[in-house]
Protein backbone atom coordinates (compact mmCIF):
# COMPACT_ATOMS: atom_id res chain seq x y z
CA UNK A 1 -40.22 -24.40 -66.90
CA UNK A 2 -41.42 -25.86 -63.81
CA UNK A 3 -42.18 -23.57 -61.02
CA UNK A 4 -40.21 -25.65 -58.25
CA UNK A 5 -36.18 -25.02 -60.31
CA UNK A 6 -37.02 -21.74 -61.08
CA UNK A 7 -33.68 -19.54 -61.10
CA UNK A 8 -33.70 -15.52 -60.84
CA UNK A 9 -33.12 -15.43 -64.86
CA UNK A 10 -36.27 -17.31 -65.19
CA UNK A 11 -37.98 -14.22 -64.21
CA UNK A 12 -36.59 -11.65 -66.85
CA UNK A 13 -36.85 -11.31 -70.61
CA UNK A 14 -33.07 -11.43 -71.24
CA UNK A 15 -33.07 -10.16 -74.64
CA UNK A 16 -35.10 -6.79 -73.36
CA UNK A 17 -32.93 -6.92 -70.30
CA UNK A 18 -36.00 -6.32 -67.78
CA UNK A 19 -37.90 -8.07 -65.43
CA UNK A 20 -41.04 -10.19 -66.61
CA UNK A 21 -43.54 -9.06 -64.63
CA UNK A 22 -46.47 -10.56 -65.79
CA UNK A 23 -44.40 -13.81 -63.88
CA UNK A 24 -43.73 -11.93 -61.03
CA UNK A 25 -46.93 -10.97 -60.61
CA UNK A 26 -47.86 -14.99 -60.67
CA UNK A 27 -45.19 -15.53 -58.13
CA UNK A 28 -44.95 -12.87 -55.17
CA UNK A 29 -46.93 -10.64 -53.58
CA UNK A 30 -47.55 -6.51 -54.40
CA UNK A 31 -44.79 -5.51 -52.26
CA UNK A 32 -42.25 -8.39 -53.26
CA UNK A 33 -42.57 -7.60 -56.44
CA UNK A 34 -42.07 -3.72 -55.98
CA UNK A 35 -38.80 -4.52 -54.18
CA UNK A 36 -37.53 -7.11 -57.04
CA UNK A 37 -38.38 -4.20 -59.63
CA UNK A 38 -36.21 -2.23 -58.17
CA UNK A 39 -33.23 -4.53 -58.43
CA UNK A 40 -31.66 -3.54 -61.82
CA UNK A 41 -30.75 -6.59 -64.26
CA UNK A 42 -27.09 -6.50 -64.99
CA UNK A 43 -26.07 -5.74 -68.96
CA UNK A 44 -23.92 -9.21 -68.72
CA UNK A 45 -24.57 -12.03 -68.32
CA UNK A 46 -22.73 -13.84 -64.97
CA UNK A 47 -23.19 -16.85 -63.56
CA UNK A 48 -25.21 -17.34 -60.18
CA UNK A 49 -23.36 -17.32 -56.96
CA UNK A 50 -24.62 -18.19 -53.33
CA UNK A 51 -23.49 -15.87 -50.96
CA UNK A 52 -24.49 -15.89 -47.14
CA UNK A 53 -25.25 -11.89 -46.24
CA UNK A 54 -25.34 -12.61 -42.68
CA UNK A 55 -21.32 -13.12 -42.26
CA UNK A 56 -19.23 -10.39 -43.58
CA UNK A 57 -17.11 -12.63 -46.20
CA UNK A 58 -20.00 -14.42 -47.23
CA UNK A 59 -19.55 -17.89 -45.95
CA UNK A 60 -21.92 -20.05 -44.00
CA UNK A 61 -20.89 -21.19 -40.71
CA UNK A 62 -22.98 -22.96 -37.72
CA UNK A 63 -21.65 -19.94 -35.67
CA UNK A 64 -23.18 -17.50 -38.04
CA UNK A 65 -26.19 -18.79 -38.64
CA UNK A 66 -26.99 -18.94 -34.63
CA UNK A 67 -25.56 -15.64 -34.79
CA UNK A 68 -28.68 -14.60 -36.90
């Protein structure tokens, strides 16, 4: 696995459905990592999605990134 493609799945077990924190703990910083623990790993698998949180439908625009 090399470090620089790493996707969010790469950093759970998926068969114990829970967050590898040994890697983590490689990766981010104490308070990082307390934040991604908290994020709970969904029961089903779904495919990855980009989404941009700073419009309210989730689309990237020049306006809404000079917005933020």
């Amino acid at each position: 696995m090399m470090e620089d493609g790493l996707l969010v799945k790469d950093l759970f077990l998926p068969l114990e459905k829970k967050w590898n924190e040994p890697k983590l703990n490689e990766l981010f910083d104490a308070e990082s990592m307390e934040m991604i623990l908290k994020i709970p790993i969904p029961a089903h698998d779904r495919p990855d999605k980009i989404i941009w949180v700073s419009e309210a439908k989730g689309n990237f625009t020049v306006k809404s990134a000079y917005k933020t």
